[in-house]
C-alpha atoms as a PDB file:
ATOM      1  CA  UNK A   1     -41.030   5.535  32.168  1.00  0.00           C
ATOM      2  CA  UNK A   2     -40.402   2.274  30.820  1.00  0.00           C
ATOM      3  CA  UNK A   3     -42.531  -0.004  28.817  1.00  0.00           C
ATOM      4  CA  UNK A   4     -44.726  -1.322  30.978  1.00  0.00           C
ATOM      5  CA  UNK A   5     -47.139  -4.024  29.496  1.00  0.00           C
ATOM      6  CA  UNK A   6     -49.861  -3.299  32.103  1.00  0.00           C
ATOM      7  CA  UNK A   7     -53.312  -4.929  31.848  1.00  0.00           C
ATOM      8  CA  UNK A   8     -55.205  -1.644  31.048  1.00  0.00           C
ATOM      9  CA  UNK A   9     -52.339  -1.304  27.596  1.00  0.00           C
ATOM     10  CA  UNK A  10     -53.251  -4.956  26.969  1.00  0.00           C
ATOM     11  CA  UNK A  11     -56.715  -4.654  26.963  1.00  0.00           C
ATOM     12  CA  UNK A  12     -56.459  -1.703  24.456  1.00  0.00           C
ATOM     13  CA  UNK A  13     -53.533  -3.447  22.425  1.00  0.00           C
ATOM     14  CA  UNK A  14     -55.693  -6.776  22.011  1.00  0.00           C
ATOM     15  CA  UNK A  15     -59.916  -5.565  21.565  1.00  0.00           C
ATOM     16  CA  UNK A  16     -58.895  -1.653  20.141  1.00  0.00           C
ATOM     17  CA  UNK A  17     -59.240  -1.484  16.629  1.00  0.00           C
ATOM     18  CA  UNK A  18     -57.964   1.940  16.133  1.00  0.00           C
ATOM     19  CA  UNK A  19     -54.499   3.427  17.511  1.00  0.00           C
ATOM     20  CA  UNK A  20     -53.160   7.152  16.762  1.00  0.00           C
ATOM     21  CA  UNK A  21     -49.640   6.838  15.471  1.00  0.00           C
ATOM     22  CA  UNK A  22     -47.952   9.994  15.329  1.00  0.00           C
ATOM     23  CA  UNK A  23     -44.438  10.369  13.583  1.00  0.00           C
ATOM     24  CA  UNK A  24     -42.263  13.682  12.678  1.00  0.00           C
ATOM     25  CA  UNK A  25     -42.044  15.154   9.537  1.00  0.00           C
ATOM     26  CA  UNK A  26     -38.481  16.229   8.472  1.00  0.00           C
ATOM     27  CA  UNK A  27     -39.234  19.903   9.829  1.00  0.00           C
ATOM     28  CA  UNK A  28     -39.623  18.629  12.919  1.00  0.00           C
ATOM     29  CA  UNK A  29     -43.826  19.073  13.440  1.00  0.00           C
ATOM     30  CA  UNK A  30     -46.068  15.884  15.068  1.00  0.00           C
ATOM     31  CA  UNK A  31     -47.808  14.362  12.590  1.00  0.00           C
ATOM     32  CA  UNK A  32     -50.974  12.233  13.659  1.00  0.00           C
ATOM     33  CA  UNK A  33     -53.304  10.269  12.541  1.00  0.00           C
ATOM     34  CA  UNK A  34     -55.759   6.902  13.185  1.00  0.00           C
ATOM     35  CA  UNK A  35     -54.434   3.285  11.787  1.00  0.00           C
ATOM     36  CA  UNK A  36     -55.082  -0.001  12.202  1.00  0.00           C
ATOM     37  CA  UNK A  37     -52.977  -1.878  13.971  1.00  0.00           C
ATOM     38  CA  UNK A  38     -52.018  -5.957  14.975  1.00  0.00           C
ATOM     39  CA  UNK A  39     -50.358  -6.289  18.050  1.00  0.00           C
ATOM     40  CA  UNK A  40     -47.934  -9.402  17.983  1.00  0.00           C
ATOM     41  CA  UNK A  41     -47.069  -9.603  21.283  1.00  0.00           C
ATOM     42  CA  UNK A  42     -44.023  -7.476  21.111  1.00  0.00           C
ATOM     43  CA  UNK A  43     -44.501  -4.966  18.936  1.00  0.00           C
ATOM     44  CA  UNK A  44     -47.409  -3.188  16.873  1.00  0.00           C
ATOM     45  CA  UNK A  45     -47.499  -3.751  13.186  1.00  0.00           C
ATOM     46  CA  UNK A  46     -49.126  -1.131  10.876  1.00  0.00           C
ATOM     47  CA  UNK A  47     -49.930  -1.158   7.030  1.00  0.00           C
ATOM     48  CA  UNK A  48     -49.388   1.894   4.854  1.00  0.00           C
ATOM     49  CA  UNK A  49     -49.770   2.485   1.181  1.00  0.00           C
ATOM     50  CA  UNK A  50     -46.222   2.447   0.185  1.00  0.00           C
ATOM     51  CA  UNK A  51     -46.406   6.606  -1.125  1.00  0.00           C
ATOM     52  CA  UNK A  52     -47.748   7.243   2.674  1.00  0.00           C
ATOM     53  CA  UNK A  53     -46.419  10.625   4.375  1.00  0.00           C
ATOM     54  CA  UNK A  54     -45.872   8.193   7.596  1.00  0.00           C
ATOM     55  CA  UNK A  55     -42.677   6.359   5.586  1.00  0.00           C
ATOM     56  CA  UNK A  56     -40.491   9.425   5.194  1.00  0.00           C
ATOM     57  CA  UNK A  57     -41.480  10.870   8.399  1.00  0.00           C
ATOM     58  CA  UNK A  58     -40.108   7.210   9.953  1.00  0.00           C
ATOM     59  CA  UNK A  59     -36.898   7.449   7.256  1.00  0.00           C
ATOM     60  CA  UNK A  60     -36.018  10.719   8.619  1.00  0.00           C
ATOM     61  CA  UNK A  61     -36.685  10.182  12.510  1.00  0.00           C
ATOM     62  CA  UNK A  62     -38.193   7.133  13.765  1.00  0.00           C
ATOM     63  CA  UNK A  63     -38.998   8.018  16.837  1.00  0.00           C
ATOM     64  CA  UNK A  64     -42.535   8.073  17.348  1.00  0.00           C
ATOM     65  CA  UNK A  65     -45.841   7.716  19.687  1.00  0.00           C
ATOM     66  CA  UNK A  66     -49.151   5.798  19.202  1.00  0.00           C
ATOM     67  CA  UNK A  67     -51.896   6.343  21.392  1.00  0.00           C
ATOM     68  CA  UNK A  68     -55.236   5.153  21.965  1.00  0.00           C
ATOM     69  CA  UNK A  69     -58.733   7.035  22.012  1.00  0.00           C
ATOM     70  CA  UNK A  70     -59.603   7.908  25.743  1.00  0.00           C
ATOM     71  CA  UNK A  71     -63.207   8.438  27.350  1.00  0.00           C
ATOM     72  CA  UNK A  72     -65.036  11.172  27.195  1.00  0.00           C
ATOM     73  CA  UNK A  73     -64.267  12.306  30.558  1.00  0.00           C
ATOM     74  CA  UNK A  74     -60.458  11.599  29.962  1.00  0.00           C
ATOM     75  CA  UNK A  75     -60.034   8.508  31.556  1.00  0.00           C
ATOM     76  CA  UNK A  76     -58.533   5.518  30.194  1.00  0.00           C
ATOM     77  CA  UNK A  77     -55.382   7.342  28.552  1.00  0.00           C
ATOM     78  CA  UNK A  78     -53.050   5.043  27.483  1.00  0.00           C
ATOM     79  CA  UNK A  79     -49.167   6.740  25.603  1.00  0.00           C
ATOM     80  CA  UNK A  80     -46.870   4.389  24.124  1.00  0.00           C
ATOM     81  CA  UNK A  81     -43.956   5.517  22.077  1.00  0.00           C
ATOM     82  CA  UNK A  82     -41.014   3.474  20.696  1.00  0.00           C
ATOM     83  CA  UNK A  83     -39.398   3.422  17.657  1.00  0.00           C
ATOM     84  CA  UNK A  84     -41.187   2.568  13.677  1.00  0.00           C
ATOM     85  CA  UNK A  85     -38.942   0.672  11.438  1.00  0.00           C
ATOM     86  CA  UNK A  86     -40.536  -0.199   7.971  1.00  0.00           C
ATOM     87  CA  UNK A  87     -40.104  -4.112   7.215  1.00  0.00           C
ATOM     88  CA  UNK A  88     -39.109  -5.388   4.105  1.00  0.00           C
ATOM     89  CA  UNK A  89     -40.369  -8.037   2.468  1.00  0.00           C
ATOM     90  CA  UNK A  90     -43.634  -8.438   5.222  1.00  0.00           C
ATOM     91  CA  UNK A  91     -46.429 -10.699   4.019  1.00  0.00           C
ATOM     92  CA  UNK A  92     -49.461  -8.667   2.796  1.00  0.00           C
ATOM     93  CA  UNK A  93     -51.662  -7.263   5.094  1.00  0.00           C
ATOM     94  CA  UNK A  94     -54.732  -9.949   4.183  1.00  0.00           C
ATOM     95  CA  UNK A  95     -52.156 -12.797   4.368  1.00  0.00           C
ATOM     96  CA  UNK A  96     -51.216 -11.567   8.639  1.00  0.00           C
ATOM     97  CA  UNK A  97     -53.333 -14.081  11.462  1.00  0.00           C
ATOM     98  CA  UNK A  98     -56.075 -11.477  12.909  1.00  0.00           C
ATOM     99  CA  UNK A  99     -55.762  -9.043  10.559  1.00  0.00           C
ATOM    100  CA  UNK A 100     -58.896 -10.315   8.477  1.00  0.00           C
ATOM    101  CA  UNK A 101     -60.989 -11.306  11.829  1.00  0.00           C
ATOM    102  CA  UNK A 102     -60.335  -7.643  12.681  1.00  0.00           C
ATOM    103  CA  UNK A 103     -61.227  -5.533  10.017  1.00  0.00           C
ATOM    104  CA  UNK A 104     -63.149  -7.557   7.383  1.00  0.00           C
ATOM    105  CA  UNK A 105     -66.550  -6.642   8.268  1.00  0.00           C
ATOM    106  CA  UNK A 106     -65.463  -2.803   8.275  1.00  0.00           C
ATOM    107  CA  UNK A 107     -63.722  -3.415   4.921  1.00  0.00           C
ATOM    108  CA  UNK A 108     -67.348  -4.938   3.589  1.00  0.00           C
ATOM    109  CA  UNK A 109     -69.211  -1.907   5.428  1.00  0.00           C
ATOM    110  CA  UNK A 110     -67.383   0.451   3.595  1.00  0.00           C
ATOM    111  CA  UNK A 111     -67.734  -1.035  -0.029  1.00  0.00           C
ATOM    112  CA  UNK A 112     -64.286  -2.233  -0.419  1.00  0.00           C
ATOM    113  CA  UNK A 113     -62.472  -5.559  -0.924  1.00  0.00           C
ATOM    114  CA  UNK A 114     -59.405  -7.541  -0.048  1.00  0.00           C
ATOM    115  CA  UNK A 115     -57.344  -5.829  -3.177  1.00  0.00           C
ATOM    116  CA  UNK A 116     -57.824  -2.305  -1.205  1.00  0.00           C
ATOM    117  CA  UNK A 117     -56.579  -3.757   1.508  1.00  0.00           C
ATOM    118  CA  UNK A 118     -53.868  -5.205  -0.069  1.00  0.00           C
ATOM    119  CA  UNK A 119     -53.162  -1.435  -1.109  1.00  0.00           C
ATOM    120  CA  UNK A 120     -51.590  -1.001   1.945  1.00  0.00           C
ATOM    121  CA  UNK A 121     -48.569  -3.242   1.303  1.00  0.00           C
ATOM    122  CA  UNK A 122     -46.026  -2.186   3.562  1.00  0.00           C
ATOM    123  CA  UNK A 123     -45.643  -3.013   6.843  1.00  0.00           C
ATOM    124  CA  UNK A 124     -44.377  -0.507   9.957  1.00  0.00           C
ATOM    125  CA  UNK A 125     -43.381  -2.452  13.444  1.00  0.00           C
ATOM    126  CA  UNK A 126     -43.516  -0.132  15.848  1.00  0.00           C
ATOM    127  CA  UNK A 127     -41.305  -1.853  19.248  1.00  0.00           C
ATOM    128  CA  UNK A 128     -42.280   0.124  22.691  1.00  0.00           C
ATOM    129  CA  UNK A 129     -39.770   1.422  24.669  1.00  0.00           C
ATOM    130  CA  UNK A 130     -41.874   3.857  26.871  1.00  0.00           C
ATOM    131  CA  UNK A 131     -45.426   3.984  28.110  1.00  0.00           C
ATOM    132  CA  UNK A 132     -47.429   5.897  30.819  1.00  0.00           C
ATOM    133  CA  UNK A 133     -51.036   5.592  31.468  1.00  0.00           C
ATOM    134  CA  UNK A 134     -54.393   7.364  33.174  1.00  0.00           C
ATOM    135  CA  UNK A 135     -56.813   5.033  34.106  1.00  0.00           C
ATOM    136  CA  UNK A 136     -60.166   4.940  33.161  1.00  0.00           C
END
């Protein structure tokens, strides 16, 4: 199915502040794990630390799939996959609109600063090109 930009994936791209991104490493086995995210409109954008499993898994294939944590009953499933490109020359993560109304008070919470943040330096937009959805 198409990417569909329906208003239960809105409401998770825009108030969610956690989304599973999973890529494929070279031998070919899924590869998940829980990021933070902006979404732009278009596309998501993801930090990494620039040593991060996540970059060769996208240099080798970059097809991958993000999803979103459902109920506990397994409603509200939202699947989105598309394709990760790594951007070059992307502002740092502190220096991105919504990035610090996001996350700074989780930042604080768990001891760190801005310059851990900052660790994450390199940017991943992920554009959708699929999605399908339970609802909640």
């Amino acid at each position: 199915m198409a990417f569909e930009l329906t208003a239960q994936i809105e409401k998770h791209l825009t108030n969610d502040r956690i989304i599973w991104l999973t890529t494929v490493t070279p031998s070919g086995r899924p590869a998940p794990r829980p990021v933070w995210f902006m979404w732009d409109g278009t596309a998501m954008i993801i930090y990494s630390q620039p040593t991060g499993a996540k970059l060769k898994h996208i240099a080798a294939n970059d097809q991958v799939s993000l999803h979103f944590n459902c109920t506990p009953d397994g409603g509200d499933v939202v699947v989105i996959s598309g394709r990760a490109e790594v951007l070059q020359g992307a502002p740092l993560p502190s220096d991105v609109p919504g990035i610090l109304e996001k996350y700074q008070g989780w930042i604080q919470a768990m001891g760190y600063t801005l310059e851990w943040l900052n660790g994450y330096n390199t940017a991943i937009r992920v554009t959708p090109e699929r999605s399908w959805a339970i609802p909640g």
